[in-house]
N, C-alpha and C. Protein backbone atom coordinates (compact mmCIF):
# COMPACT_ATOMS: atom_id res chain seq x y z
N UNK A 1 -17.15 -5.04 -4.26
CA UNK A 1 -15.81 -5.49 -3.95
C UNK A 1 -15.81 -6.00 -2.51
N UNK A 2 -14.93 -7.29 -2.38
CA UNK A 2 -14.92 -7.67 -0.81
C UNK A 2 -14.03 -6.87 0.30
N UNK A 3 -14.64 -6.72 1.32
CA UNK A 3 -13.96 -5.98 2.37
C UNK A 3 -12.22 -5.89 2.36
N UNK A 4 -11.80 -7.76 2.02
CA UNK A 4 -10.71 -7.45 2.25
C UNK A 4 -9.72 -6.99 1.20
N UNK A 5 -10.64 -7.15 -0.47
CA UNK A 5 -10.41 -6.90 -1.33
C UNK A 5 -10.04 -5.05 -1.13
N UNK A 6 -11.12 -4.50 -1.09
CA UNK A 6 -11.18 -3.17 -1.11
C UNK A 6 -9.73 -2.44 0.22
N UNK A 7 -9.40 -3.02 1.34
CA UNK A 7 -8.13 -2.65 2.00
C UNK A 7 -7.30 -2.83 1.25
N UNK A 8 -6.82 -3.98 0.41
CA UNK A 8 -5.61 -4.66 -0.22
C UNK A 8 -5.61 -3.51 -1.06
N UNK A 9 -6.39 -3.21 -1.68
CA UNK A 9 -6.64 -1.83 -3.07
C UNK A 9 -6.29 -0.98 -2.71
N UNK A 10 -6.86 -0.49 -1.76
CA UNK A 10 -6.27 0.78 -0.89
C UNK A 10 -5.52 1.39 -0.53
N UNK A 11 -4.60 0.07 0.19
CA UNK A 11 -3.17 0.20 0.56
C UNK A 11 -2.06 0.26 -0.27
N UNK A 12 -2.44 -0.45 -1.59
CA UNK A 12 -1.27 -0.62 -2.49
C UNK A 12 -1.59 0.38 -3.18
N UNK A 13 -2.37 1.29 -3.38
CA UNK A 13 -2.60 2.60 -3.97
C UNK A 13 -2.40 3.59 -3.29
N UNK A 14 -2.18 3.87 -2.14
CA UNK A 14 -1.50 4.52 -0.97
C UNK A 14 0.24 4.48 -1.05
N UNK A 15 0.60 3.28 -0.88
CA UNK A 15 1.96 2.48 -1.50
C UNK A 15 2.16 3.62 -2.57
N UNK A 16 1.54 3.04 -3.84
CA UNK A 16 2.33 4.05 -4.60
C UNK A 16 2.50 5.59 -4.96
N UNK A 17 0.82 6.05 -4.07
CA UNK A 17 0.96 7.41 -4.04
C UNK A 17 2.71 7.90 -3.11
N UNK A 18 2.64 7.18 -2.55
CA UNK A 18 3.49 7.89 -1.97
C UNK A 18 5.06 7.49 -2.28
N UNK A 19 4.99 6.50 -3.04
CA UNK A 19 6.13 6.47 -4.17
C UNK A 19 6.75 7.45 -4.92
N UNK A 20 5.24 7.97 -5.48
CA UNK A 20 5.03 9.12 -6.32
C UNK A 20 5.26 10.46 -6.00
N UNK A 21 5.41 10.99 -4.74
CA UNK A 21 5.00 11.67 -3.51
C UNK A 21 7.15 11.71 -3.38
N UNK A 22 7.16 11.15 -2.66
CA UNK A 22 8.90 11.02 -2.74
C UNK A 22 9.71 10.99 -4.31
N UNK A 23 9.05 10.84 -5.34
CA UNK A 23 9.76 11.29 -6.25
C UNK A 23 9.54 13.23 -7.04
N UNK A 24 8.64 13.80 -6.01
CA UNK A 24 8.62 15.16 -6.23
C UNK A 24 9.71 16.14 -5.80
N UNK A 25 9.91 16.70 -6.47
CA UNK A 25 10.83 18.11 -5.88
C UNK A 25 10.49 18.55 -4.24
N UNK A 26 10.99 18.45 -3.47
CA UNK A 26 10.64 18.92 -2.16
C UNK A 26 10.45 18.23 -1.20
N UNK A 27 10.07 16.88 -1.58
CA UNK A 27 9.33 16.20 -1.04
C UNK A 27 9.85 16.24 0.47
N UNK A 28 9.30 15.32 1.31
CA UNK A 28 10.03 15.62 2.78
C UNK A 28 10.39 13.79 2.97
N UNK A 29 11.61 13.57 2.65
CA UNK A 29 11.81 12.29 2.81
C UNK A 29 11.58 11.74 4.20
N UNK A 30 12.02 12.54 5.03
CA UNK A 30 11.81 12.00 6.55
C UNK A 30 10.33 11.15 7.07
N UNK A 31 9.53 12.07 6.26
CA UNK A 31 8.26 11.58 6.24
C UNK A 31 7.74 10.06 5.57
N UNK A 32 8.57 10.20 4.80
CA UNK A 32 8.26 8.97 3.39
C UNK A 32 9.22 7.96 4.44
N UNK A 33 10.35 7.83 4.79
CA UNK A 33 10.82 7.40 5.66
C UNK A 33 10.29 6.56 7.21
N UNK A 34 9.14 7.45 7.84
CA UNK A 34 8.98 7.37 8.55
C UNK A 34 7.40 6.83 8.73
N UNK A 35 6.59 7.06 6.94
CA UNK A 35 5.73 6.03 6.65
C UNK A 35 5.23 4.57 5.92
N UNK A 36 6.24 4.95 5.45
CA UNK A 36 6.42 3.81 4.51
C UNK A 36 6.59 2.46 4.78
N UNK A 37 7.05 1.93 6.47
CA UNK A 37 7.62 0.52 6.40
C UNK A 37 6.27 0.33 7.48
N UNK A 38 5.11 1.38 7.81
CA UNK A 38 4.36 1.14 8.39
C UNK A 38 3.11 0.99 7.54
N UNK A 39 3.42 1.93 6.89
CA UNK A 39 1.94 1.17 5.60
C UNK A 39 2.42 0.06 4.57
N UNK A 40 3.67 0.00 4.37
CA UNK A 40 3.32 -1.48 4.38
C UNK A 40 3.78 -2.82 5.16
N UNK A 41 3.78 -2.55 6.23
CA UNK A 41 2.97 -3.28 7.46
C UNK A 41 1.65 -3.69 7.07
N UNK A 42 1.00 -2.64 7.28
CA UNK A 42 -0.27 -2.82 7.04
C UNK A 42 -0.75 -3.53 6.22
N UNK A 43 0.01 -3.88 5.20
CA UNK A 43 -0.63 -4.23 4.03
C UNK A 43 -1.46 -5.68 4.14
N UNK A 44 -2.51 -5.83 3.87
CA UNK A 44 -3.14 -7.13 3.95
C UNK A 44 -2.63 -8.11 3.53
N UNK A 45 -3.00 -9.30 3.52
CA UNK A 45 -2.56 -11.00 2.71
C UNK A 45 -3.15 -10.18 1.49
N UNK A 46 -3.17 -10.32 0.20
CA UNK A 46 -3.94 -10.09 -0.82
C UNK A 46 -5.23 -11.26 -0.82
N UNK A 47 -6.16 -10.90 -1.67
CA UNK A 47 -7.50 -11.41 -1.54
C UNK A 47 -7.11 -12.89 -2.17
N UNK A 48 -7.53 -13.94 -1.86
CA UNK A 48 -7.39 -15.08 -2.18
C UNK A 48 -8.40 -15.05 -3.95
N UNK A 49 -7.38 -15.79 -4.87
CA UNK A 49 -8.14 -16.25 -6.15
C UNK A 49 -9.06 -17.36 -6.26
N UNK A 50 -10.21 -16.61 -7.39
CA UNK A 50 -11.19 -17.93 -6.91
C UNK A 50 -10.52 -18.93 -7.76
N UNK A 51 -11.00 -20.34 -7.11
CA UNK A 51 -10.50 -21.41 -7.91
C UNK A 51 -9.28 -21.96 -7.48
N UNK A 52 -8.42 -20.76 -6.80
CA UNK A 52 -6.80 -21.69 -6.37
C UNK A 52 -7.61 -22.17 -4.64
N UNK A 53 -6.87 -22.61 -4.72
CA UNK A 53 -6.56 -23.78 -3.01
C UNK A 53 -5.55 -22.48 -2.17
N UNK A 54 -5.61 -22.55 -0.56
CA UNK A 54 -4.50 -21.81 -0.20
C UNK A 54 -3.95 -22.70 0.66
C-alpha cells in the first residue's frame, strides 16, 4: 500500500473508531469533542485514482 494511501486508511479508521467510541455508554464527550475536528484536520487529500487526471 502507498504511504499516502496507508495515512488516508488510518485516519478514516480512527474517524470512525471514534464515532463508535462516542456512541458508548460513558463515553467522555469532551474528549470526542476535543478530538475530533483535529483528526480530521489531519485527514489527508485521499490517494489519487489510477487513470483519473487531477
Amino acid at each position: 500500500m502507498c504511504p499516502d494511501c496507508e495515512d488516508f486508511a488510518r485516519t478514516v479508521l480512527l474517524l470512525g473508531q471514534l464515532a463508535l467510541y462516542a456512541d458508548t455508554s460513558g463515553a467522555d464527550l469532551d474528549f470526542v469533542d476535543a478530538v475530533s475536528p483535529a483528526l480530521a484536520a489531519s485527514l489527508p487529500e485521499p490517494p489519487a485514482v489510477p487513470g483519473e487526471e487531477s
